[in-house]
PDB file of N, CA and C in Angstrom:
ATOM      1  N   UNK A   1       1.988  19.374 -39.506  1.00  0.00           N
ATOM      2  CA  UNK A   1       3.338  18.858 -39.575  1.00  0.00           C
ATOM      3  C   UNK A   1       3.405  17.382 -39.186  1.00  0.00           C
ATOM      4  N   UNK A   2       2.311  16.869 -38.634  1.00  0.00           N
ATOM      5  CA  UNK A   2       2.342  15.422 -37.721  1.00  0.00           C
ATOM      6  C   UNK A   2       2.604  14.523 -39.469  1.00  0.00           C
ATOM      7  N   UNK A   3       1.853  15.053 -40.552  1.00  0.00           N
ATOM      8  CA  UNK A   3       2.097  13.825 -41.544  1.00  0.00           C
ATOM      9  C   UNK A   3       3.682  13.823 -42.764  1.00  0.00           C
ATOM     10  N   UNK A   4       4.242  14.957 -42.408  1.00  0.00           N
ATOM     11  CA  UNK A   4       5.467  14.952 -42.303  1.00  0.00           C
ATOM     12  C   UNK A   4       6.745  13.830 -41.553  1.00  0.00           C
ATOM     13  N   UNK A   5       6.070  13.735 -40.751  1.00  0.00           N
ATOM     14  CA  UNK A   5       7.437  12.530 -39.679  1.00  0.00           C
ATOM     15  C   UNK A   5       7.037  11.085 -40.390  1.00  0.00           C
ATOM     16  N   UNK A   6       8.052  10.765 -40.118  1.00  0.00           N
ATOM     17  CA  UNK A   6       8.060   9.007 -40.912  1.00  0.00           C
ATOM     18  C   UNK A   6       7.630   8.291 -39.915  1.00  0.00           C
ATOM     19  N   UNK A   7       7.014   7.427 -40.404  1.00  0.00           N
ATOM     20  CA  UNK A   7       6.337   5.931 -39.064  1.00  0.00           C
ATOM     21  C   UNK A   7       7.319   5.272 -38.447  1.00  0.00           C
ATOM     22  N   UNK A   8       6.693   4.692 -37.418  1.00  0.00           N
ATOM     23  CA  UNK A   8       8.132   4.572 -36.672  1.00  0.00           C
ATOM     24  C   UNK A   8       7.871   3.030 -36.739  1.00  0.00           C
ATOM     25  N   UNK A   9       8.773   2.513 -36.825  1.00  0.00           N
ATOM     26  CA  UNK A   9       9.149   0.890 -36.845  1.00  0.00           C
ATOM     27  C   UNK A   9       8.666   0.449 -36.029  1.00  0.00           C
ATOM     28  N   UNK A  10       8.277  -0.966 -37.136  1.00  0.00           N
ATOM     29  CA  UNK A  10       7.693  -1.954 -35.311  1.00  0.00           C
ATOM     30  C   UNK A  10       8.605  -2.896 -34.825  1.00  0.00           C
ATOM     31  N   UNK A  11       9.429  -3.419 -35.360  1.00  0.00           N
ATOM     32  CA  UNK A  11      10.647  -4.003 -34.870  1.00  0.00           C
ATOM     33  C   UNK A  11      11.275  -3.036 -33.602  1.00  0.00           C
ATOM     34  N   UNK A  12      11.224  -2.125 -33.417  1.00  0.00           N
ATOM     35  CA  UNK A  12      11.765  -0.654 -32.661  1.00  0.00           C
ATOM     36  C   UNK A  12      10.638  -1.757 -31.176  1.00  0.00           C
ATOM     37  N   UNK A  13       9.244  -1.598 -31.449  1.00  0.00           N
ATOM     38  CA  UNK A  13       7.933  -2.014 -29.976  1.00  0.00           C
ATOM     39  C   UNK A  13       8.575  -3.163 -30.231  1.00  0.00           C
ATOM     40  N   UNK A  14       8.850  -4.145 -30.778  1.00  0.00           N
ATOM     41  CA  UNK A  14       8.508  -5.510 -30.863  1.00  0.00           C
ATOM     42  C   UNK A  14      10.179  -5.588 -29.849  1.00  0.00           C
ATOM     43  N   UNK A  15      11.107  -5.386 -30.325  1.00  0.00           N
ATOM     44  CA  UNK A  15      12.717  -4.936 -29.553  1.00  0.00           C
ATOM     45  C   UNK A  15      12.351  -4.610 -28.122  1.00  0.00           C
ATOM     46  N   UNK A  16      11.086  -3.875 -27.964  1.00  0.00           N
ATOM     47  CA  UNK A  16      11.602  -2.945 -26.264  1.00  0.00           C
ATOM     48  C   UNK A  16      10.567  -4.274 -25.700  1.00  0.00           C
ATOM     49  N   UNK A  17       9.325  -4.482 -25.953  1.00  0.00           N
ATOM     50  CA  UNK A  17       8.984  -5.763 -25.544  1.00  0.00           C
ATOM     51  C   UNK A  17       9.654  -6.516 -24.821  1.00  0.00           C
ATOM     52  N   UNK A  18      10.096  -7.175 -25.819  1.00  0.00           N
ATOM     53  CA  UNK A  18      11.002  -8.158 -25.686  1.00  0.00           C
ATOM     54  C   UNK A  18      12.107  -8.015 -24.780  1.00  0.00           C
ATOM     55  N   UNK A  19      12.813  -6.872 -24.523  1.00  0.00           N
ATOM     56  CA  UNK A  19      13.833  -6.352 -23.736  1.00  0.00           C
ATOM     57  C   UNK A  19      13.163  -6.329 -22.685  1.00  0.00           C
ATOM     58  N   UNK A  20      11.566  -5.498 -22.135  1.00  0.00           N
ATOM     59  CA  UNK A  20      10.967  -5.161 -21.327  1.00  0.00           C
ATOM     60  C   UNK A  20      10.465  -6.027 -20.261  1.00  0.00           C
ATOM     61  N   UNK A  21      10.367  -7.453 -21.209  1.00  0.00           N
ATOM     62  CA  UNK A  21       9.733  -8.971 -20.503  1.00  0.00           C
ATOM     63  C   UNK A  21      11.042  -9.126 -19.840  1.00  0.00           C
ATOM     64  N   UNK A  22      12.144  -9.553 -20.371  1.00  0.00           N
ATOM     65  CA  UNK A  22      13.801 -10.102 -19.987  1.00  0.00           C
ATOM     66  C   UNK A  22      13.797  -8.799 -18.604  1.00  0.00           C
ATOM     67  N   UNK A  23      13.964  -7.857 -18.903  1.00  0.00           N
ATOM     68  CA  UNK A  23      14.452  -7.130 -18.018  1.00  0.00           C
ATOM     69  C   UNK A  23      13.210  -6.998 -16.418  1.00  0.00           C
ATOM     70  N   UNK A  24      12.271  -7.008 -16.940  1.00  0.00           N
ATOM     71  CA  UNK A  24      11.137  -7.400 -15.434  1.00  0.00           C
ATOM     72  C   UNK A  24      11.432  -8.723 -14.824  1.00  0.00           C
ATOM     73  N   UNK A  25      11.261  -9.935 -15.937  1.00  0.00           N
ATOM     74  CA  UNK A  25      12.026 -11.123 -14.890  1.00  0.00           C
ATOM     75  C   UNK A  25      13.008 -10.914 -14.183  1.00  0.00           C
ATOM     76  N   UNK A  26      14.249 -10.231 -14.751  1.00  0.00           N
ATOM     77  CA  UNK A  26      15.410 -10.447 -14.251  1.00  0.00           C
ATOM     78  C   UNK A  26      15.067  -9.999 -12.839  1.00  0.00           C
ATOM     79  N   UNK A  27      14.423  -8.578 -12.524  1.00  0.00           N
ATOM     80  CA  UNK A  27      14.129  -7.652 -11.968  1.00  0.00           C
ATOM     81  C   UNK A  27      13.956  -8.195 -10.747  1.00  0.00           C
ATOM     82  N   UNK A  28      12.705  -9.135 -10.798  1.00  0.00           N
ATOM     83  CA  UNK A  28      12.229  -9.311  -9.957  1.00  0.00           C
ATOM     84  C   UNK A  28      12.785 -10.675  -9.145  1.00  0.00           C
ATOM     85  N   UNK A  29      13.577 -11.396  -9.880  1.00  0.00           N
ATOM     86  CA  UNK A  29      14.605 -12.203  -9.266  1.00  0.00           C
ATOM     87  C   UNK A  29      15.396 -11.510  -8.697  1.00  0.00           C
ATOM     88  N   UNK A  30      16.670 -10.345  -9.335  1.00  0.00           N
ATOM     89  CA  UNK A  30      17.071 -10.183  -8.616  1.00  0.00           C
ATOM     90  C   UNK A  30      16.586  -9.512  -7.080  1.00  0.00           C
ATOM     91  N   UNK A  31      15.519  -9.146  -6.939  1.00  0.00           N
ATOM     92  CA  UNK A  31      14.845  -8.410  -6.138  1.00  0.00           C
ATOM     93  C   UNK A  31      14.823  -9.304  -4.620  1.00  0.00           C
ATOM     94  N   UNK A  32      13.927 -10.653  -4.986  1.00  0.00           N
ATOM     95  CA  UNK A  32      14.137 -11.362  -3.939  1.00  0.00           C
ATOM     96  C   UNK A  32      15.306 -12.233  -3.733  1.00  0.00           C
ATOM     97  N   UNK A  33      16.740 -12.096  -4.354  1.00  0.00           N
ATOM     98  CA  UNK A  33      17.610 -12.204  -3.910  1.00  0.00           C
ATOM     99  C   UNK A  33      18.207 -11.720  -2.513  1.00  0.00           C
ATOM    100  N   UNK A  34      18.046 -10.323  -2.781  1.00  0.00           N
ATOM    101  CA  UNK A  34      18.004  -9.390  -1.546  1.00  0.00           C
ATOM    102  C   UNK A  34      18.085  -9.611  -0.145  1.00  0.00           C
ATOM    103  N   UNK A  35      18.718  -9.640   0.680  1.00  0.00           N
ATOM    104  CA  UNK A  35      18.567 -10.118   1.981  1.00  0.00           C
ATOM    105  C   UNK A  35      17.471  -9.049   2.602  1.00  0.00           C
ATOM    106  N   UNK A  36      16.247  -9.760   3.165  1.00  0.00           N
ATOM    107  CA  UNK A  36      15.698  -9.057   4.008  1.00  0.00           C
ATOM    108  C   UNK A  36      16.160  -8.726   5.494  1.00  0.00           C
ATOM    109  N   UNK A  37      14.791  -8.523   6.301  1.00  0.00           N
ATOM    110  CA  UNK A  37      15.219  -8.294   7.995  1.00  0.00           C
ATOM    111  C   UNK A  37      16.205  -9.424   8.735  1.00  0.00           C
ATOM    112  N   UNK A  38      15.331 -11.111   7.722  1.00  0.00           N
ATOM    113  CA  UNK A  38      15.946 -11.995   8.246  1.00  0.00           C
ATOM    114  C   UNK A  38      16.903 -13.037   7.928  1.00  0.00           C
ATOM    115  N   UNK A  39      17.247 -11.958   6.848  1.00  0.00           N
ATOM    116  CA  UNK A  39      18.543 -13.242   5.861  1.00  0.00           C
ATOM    117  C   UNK A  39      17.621 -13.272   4.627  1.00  0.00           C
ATOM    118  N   UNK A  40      17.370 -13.930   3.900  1.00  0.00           N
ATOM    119  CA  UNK A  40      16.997 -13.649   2.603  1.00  0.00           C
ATOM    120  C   UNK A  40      17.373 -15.376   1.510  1.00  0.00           C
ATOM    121  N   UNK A  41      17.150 -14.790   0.511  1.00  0.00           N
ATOM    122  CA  UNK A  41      17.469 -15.872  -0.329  1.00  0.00           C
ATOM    123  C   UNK A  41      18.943 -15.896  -0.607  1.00  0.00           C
ATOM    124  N   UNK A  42      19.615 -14.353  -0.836  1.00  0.00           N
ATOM    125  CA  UNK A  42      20.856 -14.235  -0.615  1.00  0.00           C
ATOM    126  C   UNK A  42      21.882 -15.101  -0.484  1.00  0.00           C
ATOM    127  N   UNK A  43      21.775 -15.726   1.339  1.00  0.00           N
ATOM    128  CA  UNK A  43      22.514 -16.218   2.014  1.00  0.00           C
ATOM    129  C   UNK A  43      22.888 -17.541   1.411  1.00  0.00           C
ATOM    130  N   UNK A  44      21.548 -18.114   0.702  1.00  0.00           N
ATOM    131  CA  UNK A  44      22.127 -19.365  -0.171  1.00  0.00           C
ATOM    132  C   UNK A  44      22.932 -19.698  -0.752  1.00  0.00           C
ATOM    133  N   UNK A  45      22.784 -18.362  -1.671  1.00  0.00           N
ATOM    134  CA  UNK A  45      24.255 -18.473  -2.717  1.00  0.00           C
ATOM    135  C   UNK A  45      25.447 -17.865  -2.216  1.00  0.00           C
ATOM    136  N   UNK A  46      25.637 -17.964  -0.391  1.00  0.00           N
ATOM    137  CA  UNK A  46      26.992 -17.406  -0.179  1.00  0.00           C
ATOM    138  C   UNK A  46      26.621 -15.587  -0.130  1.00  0.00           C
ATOM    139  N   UNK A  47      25.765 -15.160   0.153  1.00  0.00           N
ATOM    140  CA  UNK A  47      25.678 -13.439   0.654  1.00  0.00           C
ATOM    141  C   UNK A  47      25.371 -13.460   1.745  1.00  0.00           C
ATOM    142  N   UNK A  48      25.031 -14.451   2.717  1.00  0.00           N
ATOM    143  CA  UNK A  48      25.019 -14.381   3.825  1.00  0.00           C
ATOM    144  C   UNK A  48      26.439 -15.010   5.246  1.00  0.00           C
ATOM    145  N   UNK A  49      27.379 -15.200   4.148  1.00  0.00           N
ATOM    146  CA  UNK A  49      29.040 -16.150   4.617  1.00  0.00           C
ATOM    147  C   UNK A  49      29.761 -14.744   5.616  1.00  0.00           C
ATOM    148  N   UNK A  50      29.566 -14.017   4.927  1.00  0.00           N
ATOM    149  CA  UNK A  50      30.408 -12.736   5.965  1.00  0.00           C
ATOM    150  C   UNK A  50      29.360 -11.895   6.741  1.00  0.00           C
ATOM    151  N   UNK A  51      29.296 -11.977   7.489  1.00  0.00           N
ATOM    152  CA  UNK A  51      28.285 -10.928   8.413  1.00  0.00           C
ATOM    153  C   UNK A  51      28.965 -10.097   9.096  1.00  0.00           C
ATOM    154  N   UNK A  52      29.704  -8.755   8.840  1.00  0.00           N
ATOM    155  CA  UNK A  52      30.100  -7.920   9.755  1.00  0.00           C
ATOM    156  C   UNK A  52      29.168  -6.726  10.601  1.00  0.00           C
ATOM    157  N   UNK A  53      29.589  -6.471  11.149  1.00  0.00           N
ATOM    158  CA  UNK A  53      28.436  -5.353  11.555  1.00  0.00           C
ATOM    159  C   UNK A  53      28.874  -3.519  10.673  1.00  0.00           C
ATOM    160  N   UNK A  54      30.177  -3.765  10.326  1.00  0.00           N
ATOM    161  CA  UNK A  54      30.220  -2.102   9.752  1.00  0.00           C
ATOM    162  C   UNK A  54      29.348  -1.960   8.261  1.00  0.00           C
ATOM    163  N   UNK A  55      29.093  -3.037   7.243  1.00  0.00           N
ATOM    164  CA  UNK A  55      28.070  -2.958   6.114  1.00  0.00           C
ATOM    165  C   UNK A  55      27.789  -4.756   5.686  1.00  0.00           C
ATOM    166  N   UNK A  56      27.390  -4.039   4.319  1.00  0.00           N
ATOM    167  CA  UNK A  56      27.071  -5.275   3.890  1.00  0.00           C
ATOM    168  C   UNK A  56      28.177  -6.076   3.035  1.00  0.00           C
ATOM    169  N   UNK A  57      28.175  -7.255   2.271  1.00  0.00           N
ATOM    170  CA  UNK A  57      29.363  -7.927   1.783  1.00  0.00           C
ATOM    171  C   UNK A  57      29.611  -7.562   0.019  1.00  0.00           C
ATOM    172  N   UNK A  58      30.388  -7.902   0.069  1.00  0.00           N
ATOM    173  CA  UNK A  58      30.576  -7.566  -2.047  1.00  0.00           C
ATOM    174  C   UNK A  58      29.717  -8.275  -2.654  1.00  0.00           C
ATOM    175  N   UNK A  59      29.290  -9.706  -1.856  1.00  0.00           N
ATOM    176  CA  UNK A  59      28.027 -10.175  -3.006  1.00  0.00           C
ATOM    177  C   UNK A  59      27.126  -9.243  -2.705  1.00  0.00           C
ATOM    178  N   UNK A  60      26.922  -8.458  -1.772  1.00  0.00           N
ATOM    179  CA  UNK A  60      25.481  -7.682  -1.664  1.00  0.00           C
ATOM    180  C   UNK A  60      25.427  -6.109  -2.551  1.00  0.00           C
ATOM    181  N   UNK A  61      26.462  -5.426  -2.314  1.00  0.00           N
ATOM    182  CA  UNK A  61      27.132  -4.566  -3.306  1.00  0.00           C
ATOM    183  C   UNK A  61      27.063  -5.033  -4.609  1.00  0.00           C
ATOM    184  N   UNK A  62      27.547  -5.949  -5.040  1.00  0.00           N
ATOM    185  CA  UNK A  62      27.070  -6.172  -6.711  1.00  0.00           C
ATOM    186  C   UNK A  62      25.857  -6.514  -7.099  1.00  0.00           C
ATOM    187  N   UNK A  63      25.043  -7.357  -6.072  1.00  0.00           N
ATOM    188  CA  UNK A  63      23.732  -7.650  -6.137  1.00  0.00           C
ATOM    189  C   UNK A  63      22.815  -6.174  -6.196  1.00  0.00           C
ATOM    190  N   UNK A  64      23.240  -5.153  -5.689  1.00  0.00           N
ATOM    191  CA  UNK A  64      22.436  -4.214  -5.438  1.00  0.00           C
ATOM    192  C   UNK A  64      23.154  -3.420  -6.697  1.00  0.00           C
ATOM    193  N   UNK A  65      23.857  -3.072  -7.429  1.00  0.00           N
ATOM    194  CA  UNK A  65      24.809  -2.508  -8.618  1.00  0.00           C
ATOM    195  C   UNK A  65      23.953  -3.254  -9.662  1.00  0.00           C
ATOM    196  N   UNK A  66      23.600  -4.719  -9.347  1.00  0.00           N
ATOM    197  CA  UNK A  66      23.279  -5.432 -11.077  1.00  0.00           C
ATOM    198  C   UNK A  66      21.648  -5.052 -10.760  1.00  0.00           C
ATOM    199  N   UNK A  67      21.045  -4.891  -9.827  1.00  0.00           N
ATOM    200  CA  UNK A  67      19.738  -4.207  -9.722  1.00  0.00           C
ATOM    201  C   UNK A  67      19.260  -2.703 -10.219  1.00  0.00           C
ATOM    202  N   UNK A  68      20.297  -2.052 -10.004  1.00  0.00           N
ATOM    203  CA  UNK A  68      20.084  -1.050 -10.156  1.00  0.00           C
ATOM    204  C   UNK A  68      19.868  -0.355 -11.795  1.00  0.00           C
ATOM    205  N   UNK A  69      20.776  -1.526 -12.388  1.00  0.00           N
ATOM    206  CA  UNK A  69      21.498  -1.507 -13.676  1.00  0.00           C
ATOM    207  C   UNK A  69      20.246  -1.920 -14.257  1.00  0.00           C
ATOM    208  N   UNK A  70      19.631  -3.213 -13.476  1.00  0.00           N
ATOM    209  CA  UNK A  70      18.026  -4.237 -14.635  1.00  0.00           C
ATOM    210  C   UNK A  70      17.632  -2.975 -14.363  1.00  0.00           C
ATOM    211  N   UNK A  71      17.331  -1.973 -13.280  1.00  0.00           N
ATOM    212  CA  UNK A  71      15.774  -1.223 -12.992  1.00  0.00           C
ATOM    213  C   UNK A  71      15.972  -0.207 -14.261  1.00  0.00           C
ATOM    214  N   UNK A  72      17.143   0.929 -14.094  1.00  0.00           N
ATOM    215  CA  UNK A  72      17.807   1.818 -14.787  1.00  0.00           C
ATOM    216  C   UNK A  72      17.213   1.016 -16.544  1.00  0.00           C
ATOM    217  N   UNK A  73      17.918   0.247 -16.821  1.00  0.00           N
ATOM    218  CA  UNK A  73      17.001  -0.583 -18.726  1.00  0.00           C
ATOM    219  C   UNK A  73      15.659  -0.182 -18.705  1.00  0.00           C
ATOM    220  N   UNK A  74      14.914  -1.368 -17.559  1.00  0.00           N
ATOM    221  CA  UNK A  74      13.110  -1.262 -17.480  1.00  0.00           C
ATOM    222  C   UNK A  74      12.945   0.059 -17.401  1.00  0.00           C
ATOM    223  N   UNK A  75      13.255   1.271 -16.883  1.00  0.00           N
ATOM    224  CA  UNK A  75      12.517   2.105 -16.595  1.00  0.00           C
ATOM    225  C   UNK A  75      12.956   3.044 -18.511  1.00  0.00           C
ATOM    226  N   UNK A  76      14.271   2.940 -18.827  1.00  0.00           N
ATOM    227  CA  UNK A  76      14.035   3.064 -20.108  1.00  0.00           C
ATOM    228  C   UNK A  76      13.497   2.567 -21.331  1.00  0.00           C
ATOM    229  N   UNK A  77      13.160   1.788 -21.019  1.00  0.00           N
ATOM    230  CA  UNK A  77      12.199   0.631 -21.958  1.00  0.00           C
ATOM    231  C   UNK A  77      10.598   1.063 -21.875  1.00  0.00           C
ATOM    232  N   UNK A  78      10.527   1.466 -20.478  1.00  0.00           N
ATOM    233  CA  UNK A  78       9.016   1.846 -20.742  1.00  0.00           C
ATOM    234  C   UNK A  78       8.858   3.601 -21.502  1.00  0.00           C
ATOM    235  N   UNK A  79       9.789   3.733 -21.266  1.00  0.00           N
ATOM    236  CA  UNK A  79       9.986   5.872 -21.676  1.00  0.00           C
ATOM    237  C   UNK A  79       9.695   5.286 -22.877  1.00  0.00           C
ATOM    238  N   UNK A  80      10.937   4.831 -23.701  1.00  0.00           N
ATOM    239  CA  UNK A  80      10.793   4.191 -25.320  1.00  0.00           C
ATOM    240  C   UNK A  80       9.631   3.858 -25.304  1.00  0.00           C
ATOM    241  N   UNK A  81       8.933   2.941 -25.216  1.00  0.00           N
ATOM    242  CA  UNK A  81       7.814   2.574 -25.565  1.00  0.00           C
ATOM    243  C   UNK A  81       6.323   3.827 -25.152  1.00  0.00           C
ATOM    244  N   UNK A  82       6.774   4.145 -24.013  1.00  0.00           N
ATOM    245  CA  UNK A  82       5.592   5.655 -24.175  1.00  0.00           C
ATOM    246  C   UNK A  82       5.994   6.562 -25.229  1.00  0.00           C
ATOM    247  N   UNK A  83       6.993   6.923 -26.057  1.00  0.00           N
ATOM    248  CA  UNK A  83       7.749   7.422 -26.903  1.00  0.00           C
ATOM    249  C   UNK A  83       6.949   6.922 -27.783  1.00  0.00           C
ATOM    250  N   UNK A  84       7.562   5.732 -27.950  1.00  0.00           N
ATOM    251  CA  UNK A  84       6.796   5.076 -29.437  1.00  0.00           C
ATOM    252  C   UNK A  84       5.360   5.312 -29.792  1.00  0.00           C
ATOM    253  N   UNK A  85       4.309   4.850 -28.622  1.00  0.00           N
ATOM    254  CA  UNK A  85       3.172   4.660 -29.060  1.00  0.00           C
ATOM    255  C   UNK A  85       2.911   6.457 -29.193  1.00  0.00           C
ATOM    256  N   UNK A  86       3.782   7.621 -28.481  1.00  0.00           N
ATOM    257  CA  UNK A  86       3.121   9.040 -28.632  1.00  0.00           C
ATOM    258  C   UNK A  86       2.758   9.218 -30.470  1.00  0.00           C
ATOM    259  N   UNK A  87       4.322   8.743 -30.646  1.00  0.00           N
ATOM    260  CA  UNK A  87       4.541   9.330 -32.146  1.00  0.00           C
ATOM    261  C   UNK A  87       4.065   8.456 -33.105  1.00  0.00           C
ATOM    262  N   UNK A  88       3.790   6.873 -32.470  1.00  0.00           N
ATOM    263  CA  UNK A  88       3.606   6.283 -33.822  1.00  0.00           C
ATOM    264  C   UNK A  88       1.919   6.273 -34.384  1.00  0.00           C
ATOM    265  N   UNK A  89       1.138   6.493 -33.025  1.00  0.00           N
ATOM    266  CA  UNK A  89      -0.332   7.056 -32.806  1.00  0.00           C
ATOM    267  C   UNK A  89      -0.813   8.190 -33.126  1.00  0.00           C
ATOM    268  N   UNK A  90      -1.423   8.564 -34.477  1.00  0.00           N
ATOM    269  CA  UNK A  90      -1.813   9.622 -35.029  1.00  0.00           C
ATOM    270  C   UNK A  90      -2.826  10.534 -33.692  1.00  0.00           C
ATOM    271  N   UNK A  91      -2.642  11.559 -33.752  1.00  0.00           N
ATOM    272  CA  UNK A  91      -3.536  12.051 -32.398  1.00  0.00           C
ATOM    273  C   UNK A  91      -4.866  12.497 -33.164  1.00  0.00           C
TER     274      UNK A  91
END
């Protein structure tokens, strides 16, 4: 049945690539944005202006929301692409 299924596009790898590079940079910027133990890069751009002790501030909340969002893509980008090469790789 494997020579039944249609080939799968390379524009489809060449797309998640490309998405896959964008979305690891982003990744890893936003990553060390992050305030560590001792303040962080954060604080530069204003995530370090409110320091309360009950949490963290709304820049840190969205910073950690738009992270979650790059990781959530990358980690589907690589499924797709293990996807791709299963089916587009004759076994």
């Amino acid at each position: 049945m494997r020579g039944l299924t249609p080939a799968m596009p390379t524009w489809f790898a060449y797309t998640l690539i490309v998405l896959l590079t964008i979305t690891s940079i982003m990744l890893t910027m936003l990553i060390l944005l992050h305030r560590g133990k001792g303040g962080g890069m954060s604080s530069m751009f204003g995530g370090g202006v409110s320091s309360s002790l009950a949490g963290s501030s709304v820049a840190e909340k969205n910073l950690d929301r738009y992270t979650v969002l790059v990781g959530i893509v990358w980690f589907a980008c690589i499924i797709g692409l293990g996807l791709w090469l299963k089916l587009a790789v004759p076994a």
